[in-house]
C-alpha atoms as a PDB file:
ATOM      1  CA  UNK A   1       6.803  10.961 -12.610  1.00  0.00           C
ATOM      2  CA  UNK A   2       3.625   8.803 -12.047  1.00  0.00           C
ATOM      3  CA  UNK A   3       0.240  10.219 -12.659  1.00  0.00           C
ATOM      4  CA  UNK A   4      -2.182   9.748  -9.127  1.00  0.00           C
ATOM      5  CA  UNK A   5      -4.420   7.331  -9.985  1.00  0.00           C
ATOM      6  CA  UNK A   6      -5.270   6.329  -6.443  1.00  0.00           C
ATOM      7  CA  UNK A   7      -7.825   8.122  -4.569  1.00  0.00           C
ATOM      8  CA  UNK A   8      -9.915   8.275  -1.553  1.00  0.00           C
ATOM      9  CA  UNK A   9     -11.474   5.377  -0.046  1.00  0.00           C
ATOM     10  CA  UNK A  10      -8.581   3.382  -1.915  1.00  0.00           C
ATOM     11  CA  UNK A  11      -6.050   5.670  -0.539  1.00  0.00           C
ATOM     12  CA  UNK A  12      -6.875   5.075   2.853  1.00  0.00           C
ATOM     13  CA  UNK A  13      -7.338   1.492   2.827  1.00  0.00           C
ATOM     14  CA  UNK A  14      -3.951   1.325   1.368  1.00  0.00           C
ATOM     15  CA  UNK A  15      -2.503   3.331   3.995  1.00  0.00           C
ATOM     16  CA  UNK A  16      -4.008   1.619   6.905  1.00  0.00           C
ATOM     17  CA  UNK A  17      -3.259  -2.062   5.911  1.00  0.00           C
ATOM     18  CA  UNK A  18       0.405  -0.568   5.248  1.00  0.00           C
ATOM     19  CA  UNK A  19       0.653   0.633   8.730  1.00  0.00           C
ATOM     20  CA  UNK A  20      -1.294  -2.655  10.318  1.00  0.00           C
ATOM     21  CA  UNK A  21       1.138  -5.104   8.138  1.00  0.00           C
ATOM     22  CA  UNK A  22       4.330  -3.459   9.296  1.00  0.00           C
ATOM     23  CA  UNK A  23       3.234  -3.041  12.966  1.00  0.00           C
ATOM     24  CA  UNK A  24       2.399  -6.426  13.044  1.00  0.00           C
ATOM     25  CA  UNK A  25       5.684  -6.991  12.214  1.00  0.00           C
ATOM     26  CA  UNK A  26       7.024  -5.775  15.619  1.00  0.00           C
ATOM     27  CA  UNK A  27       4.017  -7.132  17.746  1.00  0.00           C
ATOM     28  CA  UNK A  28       4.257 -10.730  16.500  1.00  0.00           C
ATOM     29  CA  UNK A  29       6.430 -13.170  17.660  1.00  0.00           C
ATOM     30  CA  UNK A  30       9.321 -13.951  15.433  1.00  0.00           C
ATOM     31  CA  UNK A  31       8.730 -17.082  12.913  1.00  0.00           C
ATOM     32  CA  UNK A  32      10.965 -17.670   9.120  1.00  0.00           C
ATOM     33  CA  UNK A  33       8.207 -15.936   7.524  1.00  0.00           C
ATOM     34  CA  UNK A  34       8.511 -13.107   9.897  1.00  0.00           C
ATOM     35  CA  UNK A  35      10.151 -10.616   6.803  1.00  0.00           C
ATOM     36  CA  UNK A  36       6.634 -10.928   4.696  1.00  0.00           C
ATOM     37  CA  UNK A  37       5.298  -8.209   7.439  1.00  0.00           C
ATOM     38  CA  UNK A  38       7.596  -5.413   5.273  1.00  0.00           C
ATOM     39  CA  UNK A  39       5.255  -6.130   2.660  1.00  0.00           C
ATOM     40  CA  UNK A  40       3.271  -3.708   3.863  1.00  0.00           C
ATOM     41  CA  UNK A  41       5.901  -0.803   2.522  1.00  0.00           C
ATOM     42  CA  UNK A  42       4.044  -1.673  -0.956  1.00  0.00           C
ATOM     43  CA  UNK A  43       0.536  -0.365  -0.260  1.00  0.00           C
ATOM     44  CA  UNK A  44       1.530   2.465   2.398  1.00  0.00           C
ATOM     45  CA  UNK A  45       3.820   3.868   0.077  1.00  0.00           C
ATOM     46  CA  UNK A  46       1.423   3.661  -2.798  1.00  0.00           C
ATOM     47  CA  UNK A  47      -0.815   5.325  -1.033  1.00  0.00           C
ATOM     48  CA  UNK A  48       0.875   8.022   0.405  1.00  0.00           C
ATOM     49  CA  UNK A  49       2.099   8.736  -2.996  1.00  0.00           C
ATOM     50  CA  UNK A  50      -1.049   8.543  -4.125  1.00  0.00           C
ATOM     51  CA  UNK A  51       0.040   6.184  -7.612  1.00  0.00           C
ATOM     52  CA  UNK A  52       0.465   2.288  -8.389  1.00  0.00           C
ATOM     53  CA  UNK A  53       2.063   1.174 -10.893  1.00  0.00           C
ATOM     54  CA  UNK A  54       0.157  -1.755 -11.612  1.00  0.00           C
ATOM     55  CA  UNK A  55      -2.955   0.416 -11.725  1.00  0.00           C
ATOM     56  CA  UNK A  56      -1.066   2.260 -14.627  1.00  0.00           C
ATOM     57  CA  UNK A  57      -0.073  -0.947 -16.436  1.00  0.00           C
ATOM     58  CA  UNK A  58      -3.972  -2.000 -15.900  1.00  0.00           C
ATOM     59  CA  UNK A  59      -5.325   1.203 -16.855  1.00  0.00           C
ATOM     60  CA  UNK A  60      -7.320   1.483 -13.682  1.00  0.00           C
ATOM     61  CA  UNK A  61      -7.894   5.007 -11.969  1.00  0.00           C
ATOM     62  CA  UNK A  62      -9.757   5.427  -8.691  1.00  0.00           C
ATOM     63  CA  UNK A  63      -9.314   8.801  -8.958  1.00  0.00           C
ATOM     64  CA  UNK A  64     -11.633  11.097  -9.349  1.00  0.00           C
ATOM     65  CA  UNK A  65     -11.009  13.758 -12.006  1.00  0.00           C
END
Protein backbone atom coordinates (compact mmCIF):
# COMPACT_ATOMS: atom_id res chain seq x y z
CA UNK A 1 0.00 0.00 0.00
CA UNK A 2 2.25 2.82 1.44
CA UNK A 3 5.94 2.71 0.99
CA UNK A 4 7.87 3.00 4.83
CA UNK A 5 9.23 6.12 4.83
CA UNK A 6 9.51 6.41 8.59
CA UNK A 7 12.40 5.08 10.35
CA UNK A 8 14.26 4.82 13.51
CA UNK A 9 14.68 7.58 15.81
CA UNK A 10 11.40 8.99 14.06
CA UNK A 11 9.70 5.77 14.55
CA UNK A 12 10.09 5.72 18.06
CA UNK A 13 9.35 9.15 18.89
CA UNK A 14 6.18 8.63 17.06
CA UNK A 15 5.33 5.69 18.97
CA UNK A 16 6.03 6.99 22.36
CA UNK A 17 4.16 10.39 22.11
CA UNK A 18 1.24 8.06 20.65
CA UNK A 19 1.21 6.00 23.72
CA UNK A 20 1.87 9.22 26.23
CA UNK A 21 -1.11 11.27 24.34
CA UNK A 22 -3.64 8.49 24.67
CA UNK A 23 -2.67 7.52 28.27
CA UNK A 24 -3.01 10.86 29.20
CA UNK A 25 -6.24 10.58 28.09
CA UNK A 26 -7.29 8.20 30.93
CA UNK A 27 -5.02 9.83 33.69
CA UNK A 28 -6.37 13.37 33.24
CA UNK A 29 -9.29 14.66 34.61
CA UNK A 30 -12.15 15.04 32.24
CA UNK A 31 -12.49 18.73 30.57
CA UNK A 32 -14.58 19.54 26.74
CA UNK A 33 -11.32 19.20 25.18
CA UNK A 34 -10.80 15.91 26.81
CA UNK A 35 -11.35 13.90 23.06
CA UNK A 36 -8.03 15.79 21.56
CA UNK A 37 -6.02 13.02 23.79
CA UNK A 38 -7.14 10.29 20.78
CA UNK A 39 -5.03 12.33 18.72
CA UNK A 40 -2.43 10.41 19.62
CA UNK A 41 -3.87 7.27 17.33
CA UNK A 42 -2.22 9.51 14.41
CA UNK A 43 1.48 9.22 15.26
CA UNK A 44 1.34 5.64 17.08
CA UNK A 45 -0.23 4.24 14.22
CA UNK A 46 2.12 5.89 11.81
CA UNK A 47 4.68 4.60 13.44
CA UNK A 48 3.90 1.25 14.02
CA UNK A 49 3.17 1.07 10.41
CA UNK A 50 6.13 2.50 9.78
CA UNK A 51 4.52 5.21 6.78
CA UNK A 52 2.87 8.85 6.83
CA UNK A 53 1.14 10.01 4.45
CA UNK A 54 2.01 13.46 4.65
CA UNK A 55 5.66 12.45 4.48
CA UNK A 56 4.65 10.91 1.02
CA UNK A 57 2.76 14.00 -0.16
CA UNK A 58 6.05 16.03 1.11
CA UNK A 59 8.44 13.75 -0.34
CA UNK A 60 10.24 13.31 2.94
CA UNK A 61 11.85 9.82 3.89
CA UNK A 62 13.56 9.18 7.22
CA UNK A 63 14.27 6.01 6.16
CA UNK A 64 17.24 4.72 5.58
CA UNK A 65 17.67 2.75 2.35
Amino acid sequence: MFKNNVGGIDRTLRIVIGLALIIGFFVTPPSPYHWLYWIGLIPLATGLLGTCPLYSMLGVNTCKK
